[in-house]
PDB file of N, CA and C in Angstrom:
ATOM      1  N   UNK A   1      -3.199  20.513 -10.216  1.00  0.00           N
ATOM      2  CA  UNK A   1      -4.094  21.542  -9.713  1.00  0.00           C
ATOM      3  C   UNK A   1      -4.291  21.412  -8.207  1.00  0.00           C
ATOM      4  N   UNK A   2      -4.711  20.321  -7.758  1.00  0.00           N
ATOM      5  CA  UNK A   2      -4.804  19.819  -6.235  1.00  0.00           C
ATOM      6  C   UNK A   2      -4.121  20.576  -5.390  1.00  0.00           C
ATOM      7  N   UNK A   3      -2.582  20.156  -5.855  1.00  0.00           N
ATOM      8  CA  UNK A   3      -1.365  20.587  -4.932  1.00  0.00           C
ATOM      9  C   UNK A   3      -0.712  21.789  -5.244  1.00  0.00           C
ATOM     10  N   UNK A   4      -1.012  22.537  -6.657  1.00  0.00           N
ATOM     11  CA  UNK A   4      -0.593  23.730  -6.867  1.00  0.00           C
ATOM     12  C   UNK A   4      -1.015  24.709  -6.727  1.00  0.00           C
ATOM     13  N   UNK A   5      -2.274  24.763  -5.285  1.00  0.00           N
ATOM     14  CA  UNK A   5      -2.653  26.079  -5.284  1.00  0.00           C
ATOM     15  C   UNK A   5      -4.294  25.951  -5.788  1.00  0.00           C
ATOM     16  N   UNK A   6      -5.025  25.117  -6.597  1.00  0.00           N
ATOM     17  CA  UNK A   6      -5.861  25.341  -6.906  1.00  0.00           C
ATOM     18  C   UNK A   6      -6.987  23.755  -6.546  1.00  0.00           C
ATOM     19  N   UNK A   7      -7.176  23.952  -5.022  1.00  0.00           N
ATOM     20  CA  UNK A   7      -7.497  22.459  -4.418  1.00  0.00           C
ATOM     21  C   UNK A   7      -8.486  22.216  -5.188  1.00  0.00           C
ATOM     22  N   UNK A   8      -9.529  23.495  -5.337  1.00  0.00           N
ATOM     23  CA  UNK A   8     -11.522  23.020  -5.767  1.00  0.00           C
ATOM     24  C   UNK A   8     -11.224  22.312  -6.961  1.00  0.00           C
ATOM     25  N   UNK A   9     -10.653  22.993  -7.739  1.00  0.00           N
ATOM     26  CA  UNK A   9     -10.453  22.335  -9.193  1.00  0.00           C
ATOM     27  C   UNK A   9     -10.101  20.735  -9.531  1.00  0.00           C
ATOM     28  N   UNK A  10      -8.732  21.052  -8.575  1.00  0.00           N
ATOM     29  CA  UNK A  10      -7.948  19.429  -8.540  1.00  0.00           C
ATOM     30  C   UNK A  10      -8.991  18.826  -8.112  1.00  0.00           C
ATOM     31  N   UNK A  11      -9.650  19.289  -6.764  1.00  0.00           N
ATOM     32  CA  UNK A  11     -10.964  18.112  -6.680  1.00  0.00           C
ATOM     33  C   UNK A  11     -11.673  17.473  -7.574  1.00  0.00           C
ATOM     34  N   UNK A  12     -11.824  18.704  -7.924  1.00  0.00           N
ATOM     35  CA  UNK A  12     -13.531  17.857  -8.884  1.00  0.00           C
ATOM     36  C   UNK A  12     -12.796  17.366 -10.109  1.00  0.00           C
ATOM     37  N   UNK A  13     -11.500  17.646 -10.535  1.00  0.00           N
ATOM     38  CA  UNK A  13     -10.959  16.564 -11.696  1.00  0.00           C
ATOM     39  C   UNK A  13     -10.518  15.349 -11.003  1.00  0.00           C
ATOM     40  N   UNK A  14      -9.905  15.369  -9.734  1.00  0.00           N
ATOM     41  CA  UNK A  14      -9.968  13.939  -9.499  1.00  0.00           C
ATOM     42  C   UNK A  14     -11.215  13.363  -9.180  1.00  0.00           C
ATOM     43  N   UNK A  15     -11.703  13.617  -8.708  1.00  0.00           N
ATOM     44  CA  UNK A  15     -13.689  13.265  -8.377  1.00  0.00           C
ATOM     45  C   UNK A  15     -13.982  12.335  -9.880  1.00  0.00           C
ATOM     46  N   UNK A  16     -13.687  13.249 -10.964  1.00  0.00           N
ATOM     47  CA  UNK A  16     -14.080  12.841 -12.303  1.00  0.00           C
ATOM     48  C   UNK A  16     -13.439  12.099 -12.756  1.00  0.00           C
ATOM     49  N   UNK A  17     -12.234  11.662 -12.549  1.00  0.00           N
ATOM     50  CA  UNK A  17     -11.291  10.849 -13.359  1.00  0.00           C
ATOM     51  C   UNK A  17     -11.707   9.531 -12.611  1.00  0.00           C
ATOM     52  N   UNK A  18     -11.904   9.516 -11.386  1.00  0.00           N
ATOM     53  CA  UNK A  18     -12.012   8.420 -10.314  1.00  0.00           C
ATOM     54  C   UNK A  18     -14.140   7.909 -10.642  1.00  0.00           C
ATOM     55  N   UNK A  19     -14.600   8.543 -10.996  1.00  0.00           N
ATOM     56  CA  UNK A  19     -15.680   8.425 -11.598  1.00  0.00           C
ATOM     57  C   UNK A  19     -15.863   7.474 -13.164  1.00  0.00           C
ATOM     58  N   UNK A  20     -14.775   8.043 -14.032  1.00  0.00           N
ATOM     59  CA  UNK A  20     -14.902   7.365 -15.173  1.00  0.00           C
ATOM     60  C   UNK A  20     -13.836   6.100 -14.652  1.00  0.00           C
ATOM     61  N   UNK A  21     -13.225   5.888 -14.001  1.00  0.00           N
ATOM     62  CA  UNK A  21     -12.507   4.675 -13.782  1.00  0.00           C
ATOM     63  C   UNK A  21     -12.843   4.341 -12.249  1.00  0.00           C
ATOM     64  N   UNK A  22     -13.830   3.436 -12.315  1.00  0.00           N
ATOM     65  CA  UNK A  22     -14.363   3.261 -10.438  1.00  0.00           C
ATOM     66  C   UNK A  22     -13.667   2.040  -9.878  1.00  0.00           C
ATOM     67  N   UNK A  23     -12.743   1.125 -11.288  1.00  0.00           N
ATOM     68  CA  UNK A  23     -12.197  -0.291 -10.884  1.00  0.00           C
ATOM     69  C   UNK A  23     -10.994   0.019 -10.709  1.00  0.00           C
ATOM     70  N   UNK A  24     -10.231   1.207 -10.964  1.00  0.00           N
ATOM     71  CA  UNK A  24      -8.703   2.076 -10.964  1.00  0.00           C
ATOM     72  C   UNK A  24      -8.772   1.812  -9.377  1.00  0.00           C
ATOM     73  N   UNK A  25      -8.731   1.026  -8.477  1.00  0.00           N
ATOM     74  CA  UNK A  25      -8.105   0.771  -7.048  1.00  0.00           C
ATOM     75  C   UNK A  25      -6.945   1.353  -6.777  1.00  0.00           C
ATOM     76  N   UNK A  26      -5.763   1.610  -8.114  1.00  0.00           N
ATOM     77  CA  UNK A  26      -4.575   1.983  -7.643  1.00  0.00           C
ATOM     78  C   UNK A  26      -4.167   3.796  -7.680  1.00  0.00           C
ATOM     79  N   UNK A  27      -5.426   3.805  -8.751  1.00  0.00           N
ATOM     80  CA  UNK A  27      -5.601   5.395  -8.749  1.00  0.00           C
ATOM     81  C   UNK A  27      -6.529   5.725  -7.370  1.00  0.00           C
ATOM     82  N   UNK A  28      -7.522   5.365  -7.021  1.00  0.00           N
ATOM     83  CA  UNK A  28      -7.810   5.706  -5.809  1.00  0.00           C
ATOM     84  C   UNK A  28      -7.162   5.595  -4.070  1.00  0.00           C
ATOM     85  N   UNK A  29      -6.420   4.889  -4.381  1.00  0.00           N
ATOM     86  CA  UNK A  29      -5.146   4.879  -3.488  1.00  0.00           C
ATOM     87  C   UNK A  29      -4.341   5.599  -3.154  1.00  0.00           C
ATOM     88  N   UNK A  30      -3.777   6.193  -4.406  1.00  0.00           N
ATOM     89  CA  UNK A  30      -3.092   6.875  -4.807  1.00  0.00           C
ATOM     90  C   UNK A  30      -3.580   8.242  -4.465  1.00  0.00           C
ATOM     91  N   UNK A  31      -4.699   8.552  -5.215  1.00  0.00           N
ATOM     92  CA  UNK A  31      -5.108  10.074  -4.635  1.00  0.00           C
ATOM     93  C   UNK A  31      -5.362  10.338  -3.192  1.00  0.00           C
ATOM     94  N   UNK A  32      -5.868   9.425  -2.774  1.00  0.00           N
ATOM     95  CA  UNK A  32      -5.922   9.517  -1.223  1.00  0.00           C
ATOM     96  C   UNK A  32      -5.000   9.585  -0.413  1.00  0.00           C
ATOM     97  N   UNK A  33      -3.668   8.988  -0.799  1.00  0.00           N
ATOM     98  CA  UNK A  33      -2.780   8.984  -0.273  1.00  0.00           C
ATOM     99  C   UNK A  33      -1.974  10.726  -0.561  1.00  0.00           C
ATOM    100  N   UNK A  34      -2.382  10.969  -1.187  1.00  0.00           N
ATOM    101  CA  UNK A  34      -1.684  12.504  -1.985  1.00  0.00           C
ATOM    102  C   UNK A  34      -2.225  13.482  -0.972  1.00  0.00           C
ATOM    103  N   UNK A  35      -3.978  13.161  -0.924  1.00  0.00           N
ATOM    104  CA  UNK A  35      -4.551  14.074   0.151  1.00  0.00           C
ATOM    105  C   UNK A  35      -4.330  14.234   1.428  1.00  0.00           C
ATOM    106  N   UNK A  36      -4.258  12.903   1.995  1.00  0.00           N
ATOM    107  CA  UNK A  36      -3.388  12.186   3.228  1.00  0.00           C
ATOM    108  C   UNK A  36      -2.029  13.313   3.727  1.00  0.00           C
ATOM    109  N   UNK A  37      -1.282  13.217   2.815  1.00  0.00           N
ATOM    110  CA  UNK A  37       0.038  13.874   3.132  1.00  0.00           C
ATOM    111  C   UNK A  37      -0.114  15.402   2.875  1.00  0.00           C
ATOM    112  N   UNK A  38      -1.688  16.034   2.357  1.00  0.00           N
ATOM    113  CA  UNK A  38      -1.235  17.118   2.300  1.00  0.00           C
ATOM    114  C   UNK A  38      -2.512  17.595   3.044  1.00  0.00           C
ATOM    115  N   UNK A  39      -2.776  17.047   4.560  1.00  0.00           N
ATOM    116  CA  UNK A  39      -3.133  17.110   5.805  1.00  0.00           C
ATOM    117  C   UNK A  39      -4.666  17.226   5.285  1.00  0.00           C
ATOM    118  N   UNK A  40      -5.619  16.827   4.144  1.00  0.00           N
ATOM    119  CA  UNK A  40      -6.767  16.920   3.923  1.00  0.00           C
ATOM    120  C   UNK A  40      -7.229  15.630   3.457  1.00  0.00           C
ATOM    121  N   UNK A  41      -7.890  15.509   5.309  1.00  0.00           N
ATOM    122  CA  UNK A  41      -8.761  13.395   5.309  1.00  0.00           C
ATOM    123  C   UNK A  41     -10.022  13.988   4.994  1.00  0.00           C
ATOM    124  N   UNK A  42     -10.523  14.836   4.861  1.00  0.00           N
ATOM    125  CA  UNK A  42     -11.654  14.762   3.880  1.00  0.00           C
ATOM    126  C   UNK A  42     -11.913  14.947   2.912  1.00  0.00           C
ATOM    127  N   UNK A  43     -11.029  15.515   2.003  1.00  0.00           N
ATOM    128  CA  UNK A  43     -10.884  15.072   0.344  1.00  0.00           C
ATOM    129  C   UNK A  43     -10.598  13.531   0.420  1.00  0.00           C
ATOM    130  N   UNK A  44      -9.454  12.971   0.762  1.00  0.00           N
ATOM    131  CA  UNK A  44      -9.299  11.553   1.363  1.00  0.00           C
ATOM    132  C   UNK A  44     -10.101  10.390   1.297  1.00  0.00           C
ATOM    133  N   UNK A  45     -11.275  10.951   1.992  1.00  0.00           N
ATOM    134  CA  UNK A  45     -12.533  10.064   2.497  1.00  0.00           C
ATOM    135  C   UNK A  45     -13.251  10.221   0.671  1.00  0.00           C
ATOM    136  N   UNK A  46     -13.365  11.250   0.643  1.00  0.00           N
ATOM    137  CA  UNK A  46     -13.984  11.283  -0.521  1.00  0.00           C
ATOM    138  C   UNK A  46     -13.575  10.236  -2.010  1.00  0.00           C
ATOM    139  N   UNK A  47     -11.938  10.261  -1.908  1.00  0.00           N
ATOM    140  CA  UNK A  47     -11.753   9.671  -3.271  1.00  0.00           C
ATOM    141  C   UNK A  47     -12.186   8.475  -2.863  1.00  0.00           C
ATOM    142  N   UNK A  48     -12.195   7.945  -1.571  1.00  0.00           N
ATOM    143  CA  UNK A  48     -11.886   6.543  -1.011  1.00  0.00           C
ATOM    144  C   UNK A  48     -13.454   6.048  -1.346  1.00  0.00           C
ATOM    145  N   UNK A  49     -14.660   6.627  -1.171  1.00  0.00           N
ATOM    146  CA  UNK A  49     -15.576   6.471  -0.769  1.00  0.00           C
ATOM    147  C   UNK A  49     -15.960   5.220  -1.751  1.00  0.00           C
ATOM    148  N   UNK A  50     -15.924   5.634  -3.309  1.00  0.00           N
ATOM    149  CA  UNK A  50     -16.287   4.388  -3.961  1.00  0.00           C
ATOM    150  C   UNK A  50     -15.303   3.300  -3.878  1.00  0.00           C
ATOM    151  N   UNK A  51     -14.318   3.379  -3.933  1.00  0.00           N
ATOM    152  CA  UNK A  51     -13.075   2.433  -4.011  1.00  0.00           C
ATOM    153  C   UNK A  51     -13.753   1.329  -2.579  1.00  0.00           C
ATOM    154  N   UNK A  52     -13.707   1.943  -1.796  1.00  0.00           N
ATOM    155  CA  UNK A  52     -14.354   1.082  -0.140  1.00  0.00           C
ATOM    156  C   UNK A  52     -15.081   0.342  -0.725  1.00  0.00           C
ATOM    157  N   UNK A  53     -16.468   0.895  -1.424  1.00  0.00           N
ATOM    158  CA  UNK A  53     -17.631  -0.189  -1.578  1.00  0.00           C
ATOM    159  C   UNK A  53     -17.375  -1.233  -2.568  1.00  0.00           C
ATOM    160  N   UNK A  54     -16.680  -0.404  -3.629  1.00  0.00           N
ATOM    161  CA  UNK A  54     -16.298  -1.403  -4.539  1.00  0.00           C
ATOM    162  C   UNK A  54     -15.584  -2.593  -4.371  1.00  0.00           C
ATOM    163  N   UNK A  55     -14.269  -2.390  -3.651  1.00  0.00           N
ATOM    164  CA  UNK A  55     -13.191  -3.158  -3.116  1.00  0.00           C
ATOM    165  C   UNK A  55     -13.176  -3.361  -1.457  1.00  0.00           C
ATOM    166  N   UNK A  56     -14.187  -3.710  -0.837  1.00  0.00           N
ATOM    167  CA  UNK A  56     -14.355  -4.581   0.274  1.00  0.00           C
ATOM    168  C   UNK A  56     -13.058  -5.607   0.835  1.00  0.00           C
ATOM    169  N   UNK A  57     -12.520  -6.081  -0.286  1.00  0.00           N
ATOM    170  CA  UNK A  57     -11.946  -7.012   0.077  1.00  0.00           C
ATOM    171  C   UNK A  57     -10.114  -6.307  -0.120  1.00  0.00           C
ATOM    172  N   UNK A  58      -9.919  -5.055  -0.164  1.00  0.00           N
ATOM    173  CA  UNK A  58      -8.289  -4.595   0.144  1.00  0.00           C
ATOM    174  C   UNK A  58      -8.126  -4.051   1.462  1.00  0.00           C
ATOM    175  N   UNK A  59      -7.417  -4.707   1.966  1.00  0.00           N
ATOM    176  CA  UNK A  59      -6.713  -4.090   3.069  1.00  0.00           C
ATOM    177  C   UNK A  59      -6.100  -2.476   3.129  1.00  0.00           C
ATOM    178  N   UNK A  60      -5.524  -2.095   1.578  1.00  0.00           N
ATOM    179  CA  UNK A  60      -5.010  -1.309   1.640  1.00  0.00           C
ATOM    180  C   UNK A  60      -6.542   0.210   1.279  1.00  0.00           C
ATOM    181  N   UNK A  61      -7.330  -0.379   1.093  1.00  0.00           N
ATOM    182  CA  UNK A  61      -8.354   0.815   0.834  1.00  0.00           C
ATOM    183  C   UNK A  61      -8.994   1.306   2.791  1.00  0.00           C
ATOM    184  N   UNK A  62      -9.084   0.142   3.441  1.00  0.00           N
ATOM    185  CA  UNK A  62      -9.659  -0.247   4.454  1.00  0.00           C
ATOM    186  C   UNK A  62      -8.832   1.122   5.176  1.00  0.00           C
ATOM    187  N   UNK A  63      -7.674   0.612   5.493  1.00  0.00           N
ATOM    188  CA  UNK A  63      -6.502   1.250   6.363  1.00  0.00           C
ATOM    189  C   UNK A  63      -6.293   2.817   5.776  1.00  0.00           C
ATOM    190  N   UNK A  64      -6.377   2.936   4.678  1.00  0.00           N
ATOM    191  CA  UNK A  64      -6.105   4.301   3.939  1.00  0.00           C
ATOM    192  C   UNK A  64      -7.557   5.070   4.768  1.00  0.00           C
ATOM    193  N   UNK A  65      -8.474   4.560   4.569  1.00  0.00           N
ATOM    194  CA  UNK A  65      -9.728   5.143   4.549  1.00  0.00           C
ATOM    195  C   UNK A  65      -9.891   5.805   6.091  1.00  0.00           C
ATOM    196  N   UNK A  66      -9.326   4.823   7.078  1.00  0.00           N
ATOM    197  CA  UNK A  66      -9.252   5.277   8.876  1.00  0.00           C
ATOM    198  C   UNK A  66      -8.042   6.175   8.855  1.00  0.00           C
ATOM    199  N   UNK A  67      -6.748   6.023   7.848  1.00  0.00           N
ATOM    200  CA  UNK A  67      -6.207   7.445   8.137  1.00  0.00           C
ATOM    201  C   UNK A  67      -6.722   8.148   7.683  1.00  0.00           C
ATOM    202  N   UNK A  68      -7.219   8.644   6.570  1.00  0.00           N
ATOM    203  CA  UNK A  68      -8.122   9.613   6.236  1.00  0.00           C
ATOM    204  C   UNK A  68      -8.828  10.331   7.211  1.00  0.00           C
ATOM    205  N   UNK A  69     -10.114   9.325   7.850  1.00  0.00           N
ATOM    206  CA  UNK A  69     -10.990  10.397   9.219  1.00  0.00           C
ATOM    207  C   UNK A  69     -10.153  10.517  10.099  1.00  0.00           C
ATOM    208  N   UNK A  70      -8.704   9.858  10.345  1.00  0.00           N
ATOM    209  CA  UNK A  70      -8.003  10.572  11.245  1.00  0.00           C
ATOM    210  C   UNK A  70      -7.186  11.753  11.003  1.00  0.00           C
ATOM    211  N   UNK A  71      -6.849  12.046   9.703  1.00  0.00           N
ATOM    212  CA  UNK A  71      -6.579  13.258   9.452  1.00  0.00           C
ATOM    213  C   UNK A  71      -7.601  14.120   9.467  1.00  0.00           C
ATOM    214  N   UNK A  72      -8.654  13.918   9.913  1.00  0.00           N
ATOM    215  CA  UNK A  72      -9.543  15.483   9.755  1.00  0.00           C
ATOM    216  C   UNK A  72      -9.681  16.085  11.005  1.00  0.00           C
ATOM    217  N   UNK A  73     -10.319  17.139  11.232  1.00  0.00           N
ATOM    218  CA  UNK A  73     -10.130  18.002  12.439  1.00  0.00           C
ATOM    219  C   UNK A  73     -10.896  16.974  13.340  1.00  0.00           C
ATOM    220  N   UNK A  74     -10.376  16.903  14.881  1.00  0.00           N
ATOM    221  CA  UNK A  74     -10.778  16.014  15.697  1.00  0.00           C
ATOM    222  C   UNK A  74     -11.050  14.665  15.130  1.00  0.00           C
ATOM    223  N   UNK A  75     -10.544  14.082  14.317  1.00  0.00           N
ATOM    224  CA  UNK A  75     -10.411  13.216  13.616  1.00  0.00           C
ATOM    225  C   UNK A  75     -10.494  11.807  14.445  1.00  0.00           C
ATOM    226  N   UNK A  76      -9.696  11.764  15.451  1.00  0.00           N
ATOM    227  CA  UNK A  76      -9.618  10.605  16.752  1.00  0.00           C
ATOM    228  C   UNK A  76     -10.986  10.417  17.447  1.00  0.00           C
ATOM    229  N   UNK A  77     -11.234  11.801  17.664  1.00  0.00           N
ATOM    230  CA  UNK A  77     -12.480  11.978  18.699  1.00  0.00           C
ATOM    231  C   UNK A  77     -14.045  11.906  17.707  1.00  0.00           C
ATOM    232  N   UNK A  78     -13.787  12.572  16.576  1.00  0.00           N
ATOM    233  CA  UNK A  78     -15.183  12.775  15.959  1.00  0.00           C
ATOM    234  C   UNK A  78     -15.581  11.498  15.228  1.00  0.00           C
ATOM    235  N   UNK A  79     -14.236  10.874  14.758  1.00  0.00           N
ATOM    236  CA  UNK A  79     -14.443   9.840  14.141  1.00  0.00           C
ATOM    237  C   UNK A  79     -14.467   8.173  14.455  1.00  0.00           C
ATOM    238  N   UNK A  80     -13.920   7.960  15.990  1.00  0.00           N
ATOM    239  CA  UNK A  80     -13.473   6.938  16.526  1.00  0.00           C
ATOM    240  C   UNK A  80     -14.474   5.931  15.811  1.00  0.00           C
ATOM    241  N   UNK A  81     -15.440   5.899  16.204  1.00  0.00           N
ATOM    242  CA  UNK A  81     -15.903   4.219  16.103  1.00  0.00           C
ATOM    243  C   UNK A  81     -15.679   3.977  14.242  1.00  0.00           C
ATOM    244  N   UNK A  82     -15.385   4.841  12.919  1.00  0.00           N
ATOM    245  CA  UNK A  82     -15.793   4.341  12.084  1.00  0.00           C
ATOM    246  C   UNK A  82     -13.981   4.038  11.923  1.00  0.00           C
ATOM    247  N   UNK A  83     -13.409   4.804  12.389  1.00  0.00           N
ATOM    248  CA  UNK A  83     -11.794   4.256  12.390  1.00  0.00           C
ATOM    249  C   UNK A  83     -11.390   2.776  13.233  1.00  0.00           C
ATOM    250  N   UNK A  84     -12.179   2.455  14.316  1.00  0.00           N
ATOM    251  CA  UNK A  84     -11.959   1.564  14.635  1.00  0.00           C
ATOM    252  C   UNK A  84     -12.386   0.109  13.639  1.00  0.00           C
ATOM    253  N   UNK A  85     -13.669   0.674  13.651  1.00  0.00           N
ATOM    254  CA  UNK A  85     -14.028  -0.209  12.438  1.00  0.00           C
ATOM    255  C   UNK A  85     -13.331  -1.008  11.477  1.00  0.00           C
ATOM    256  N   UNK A  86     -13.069   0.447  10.698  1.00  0.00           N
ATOM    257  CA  UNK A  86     -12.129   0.149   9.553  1.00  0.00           C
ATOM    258  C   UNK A  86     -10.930  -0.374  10.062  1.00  0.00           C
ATOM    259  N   UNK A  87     -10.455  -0.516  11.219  1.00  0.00           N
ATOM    260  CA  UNK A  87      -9.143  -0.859  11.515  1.00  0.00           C
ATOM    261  C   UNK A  87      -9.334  -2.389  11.857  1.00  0.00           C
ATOM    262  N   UNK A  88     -10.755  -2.978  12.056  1.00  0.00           N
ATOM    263  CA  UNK A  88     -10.946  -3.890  12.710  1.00  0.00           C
ATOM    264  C   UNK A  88     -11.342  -5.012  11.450  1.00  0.00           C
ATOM    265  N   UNK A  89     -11.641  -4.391   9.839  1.00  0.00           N
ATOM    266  CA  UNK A  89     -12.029  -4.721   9.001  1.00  0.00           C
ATOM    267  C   UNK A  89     -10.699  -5.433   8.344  1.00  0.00           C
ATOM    268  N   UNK A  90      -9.792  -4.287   8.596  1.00  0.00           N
ATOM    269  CA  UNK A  90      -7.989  -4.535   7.636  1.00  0.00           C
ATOM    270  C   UNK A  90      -7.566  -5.981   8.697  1.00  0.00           C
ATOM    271  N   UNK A  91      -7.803  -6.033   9.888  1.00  0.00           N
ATOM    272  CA  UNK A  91      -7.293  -7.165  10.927  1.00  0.00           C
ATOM    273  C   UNK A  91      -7.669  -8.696  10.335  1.00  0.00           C
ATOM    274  N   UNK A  92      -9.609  -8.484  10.254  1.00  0.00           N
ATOM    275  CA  UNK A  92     -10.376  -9.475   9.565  1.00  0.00           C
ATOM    276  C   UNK A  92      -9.998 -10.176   8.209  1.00  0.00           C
ATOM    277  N   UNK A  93      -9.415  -9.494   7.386  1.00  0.00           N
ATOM    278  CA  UNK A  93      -8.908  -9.267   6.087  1.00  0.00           C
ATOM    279  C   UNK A  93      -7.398  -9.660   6.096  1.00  0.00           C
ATOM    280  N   UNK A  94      -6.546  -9.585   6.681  1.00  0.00           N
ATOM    281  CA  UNK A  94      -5.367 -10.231   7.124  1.00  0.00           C
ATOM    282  C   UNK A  94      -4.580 -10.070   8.245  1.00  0.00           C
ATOM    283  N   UNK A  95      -5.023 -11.460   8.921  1.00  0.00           N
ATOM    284  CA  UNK A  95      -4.123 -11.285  10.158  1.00  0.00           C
ATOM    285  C   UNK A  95      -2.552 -11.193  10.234  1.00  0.00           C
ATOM    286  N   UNK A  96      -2.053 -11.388   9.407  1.00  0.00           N
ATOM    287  CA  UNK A  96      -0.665 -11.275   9.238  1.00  0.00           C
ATOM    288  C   UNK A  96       0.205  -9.730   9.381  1.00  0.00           C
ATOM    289  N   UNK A  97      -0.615  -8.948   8.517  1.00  0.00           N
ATOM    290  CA  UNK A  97      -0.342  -7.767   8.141  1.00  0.00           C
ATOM    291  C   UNK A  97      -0.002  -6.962   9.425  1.00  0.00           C
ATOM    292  N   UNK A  98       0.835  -5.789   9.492  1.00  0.00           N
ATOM    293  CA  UNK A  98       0.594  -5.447  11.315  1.00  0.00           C
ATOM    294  C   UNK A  98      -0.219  -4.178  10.979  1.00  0.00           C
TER     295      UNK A  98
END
């Protein structure tokens, strides 16, 4: 539904699916990443939102989550300090990683 034309819908079923499964890290990844590529960081932000609090400790929610507000309109500018953040969180979390 998301990607075929019918975004509101796909929303609120992923909203809901990501609701009854809040420990699914790989489903929330996943959808975000779907939204990501189909130029909407604020659906993005949204799936991410519980996954973040829940999972503090992934790099990969951290980093997903700052592309996200950087995909949204003025995204660089409106969003800087919480992208830096988050970028500064994925660093804290593993220095290895680039």
């Amino acid at each position: 539904l998301y990607t075929g034309g019918e975004k509101a819908a796909g929303e609120r079923s992923i909203l809901e699916a990501l609701k009854k499964r809040p420990q699914d890290v790989d489903m929330a990844l996943e959808c975000a990443r779907m939204a990501i590529e189909n130029n909407d960081g604020a659906t993005a932000v949204k799936f991410l939102d519980k996954a973040r609090a829940n999972f503090d400790a992934s790099y990969d929610v951290h980093l997903l989550y700052a592309q996200a507000h950087l995909k949204q309109d003025n995204g660089a500018a409106k969003h800087e300090k919480t992208i830096k953040a988050e970028l500064r969180r994925c660093i804290d979390l593993d220095k290895e990683r680039p």
